[in-house]
C-alpha atoms as a PDB file:
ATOM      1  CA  UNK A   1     270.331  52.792 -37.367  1.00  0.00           C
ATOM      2  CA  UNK A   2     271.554  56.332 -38.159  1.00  0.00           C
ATOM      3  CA  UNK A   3     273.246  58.899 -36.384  1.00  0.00           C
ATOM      4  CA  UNK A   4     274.825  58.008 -33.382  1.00  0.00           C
ATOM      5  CA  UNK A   5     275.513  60.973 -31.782  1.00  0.00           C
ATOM      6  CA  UNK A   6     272.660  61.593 -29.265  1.00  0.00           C
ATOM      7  CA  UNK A   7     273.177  58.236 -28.398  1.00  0.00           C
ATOM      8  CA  UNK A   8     277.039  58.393 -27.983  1.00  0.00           C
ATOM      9  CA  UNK A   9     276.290  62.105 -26.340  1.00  0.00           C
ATOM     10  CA  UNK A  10     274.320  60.174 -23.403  1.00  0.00           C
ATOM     11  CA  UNK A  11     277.565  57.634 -22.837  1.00  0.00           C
ATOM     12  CA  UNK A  12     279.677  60.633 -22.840  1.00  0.00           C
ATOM     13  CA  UNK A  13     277.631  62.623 -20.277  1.00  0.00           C
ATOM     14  CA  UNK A  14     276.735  59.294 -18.184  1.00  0.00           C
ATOM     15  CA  UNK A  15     280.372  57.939 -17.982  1.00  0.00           C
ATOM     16  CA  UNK A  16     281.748  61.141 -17.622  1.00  0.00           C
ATOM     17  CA  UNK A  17     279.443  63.172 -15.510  1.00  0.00           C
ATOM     18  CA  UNK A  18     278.945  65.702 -17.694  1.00  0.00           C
ATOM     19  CA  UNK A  19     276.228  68.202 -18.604  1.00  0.00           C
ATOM     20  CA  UNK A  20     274.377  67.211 -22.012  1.00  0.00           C
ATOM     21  CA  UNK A  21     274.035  69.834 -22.921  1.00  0.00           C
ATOM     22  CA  UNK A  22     278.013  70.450 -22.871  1.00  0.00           C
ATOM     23  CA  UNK A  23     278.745  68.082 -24.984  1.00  0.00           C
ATOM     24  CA  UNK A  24     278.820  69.682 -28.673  1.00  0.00           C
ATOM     25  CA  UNK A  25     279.149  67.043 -31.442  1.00  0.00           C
ATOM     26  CA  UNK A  26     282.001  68.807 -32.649  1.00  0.00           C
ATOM     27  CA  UNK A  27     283.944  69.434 -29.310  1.00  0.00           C
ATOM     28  CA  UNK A  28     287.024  68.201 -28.917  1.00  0.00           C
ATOM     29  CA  UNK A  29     287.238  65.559 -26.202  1.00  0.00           C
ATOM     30  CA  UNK A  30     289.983  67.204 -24.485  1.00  0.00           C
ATOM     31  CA  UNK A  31     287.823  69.933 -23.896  1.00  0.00           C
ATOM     32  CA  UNK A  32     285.193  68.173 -22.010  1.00  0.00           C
ATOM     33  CA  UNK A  33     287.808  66.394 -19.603  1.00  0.00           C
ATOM     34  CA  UNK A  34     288.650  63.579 -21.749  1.00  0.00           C
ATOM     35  CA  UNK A  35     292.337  62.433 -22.017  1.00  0.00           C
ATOM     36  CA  UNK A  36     293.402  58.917 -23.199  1.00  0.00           C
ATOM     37  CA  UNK A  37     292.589  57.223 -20.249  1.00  0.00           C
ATOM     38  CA  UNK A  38     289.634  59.212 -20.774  1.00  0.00           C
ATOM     39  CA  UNK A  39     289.147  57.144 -24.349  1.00  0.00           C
ATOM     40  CA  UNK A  40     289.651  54.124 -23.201  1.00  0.00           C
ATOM     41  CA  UNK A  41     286.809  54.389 -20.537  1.00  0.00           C
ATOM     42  CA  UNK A  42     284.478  55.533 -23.385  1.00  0.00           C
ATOM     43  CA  UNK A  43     285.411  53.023 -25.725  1.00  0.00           C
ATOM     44  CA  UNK A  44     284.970  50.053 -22.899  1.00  0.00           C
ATOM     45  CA  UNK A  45     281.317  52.153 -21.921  1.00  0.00           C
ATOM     46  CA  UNK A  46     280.572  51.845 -25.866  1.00  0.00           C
ATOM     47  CA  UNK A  47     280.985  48.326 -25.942  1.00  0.00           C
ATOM     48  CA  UNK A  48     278.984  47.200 -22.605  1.00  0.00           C
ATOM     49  CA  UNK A  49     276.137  49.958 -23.714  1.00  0.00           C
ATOM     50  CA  UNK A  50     275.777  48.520 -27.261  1.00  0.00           C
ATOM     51  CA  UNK A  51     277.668  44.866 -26.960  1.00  0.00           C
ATOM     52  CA  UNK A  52     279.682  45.289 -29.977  1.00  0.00           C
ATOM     53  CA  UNK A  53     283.520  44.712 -30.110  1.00  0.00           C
ATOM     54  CA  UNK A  54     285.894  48.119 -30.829  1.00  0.00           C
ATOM     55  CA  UNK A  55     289.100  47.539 -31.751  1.00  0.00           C
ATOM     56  CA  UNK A  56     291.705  49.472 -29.577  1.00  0.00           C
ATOM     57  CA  UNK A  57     293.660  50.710 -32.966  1.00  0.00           C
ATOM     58  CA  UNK A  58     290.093  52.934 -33.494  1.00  0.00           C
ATOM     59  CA  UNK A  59     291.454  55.368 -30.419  1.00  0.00           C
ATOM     60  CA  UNK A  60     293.139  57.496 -32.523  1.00  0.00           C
ATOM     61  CA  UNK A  61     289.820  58.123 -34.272  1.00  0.00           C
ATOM     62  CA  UNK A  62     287.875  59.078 -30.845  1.00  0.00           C
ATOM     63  CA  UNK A  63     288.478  63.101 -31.132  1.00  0.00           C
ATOM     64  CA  UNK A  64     285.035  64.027 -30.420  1.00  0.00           C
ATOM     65  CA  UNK A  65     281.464  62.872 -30.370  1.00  0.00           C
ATOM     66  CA  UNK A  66     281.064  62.803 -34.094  1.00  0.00           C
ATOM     67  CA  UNK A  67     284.237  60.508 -34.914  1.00  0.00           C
ATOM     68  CA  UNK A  68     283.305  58.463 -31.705  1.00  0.00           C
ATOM     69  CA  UNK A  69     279.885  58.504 -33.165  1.00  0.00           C
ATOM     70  CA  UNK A  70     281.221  56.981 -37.014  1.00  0.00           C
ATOM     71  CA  UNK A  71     283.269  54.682 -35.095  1.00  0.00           C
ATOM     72  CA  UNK A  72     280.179  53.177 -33.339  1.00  0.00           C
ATOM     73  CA  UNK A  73     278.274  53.353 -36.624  1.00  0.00           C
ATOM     74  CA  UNK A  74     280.837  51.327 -38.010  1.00  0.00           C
ATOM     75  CA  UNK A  75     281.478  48.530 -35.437  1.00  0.00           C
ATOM     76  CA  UNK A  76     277.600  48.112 -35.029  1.00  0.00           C
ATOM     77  CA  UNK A  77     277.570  47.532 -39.200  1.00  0.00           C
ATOM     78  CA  UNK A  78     275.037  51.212 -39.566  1.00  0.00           C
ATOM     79  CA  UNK A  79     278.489  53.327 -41.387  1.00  0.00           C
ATOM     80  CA  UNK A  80     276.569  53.830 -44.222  1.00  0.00           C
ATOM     81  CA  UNK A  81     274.102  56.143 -42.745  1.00  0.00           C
ATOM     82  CA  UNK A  82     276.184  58.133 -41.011  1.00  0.00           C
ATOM     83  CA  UNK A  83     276.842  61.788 -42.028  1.00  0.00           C
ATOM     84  CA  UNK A  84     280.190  63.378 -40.950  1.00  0.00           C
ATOM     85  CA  UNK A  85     280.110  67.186 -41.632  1.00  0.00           C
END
């Protein structure tokens, strides 16, 4: 339980090839690379990693780690501990 950003942070840099270490909670996923098709891949990554079910409507939320993050809190039941800043 708690903040999933580290976690979401590894899927990001795993699925996408990316330096941790690039990949700012706060970034824009544009800016690392990641375009719609881009969301989708994440979003289908999320769900094998952590077998939880994301609706596809919760796209629009995926605009960088922290959202992605909130959305994972929320599908794996944890949204109350989350902290958005």
């Amino acid at each position: 339980m708690g903040d999933h950003r580290a976690e979401v942070t590894k899927v990001v840099s795993d699925t996408f090839r990316l330096d941790p270490a690039r990949v700012e909670p706060d970034a824009p996923l544009e800016e690392l690379g990641i375009d719609s098709k881009g969301r989708i891949k994440l979003l289908a990554a999320l769900e094998v990693y952590y077998g939880v079910t994301i609706d596809l409507d919760e796209l629009e939320r995926f605009t960088d780690v922290g959202s992605v993050a909130e959305v994972l809190a929320e599908a794996l039941g944890t949204a109350g501990s989350e902290e958005r800043r």
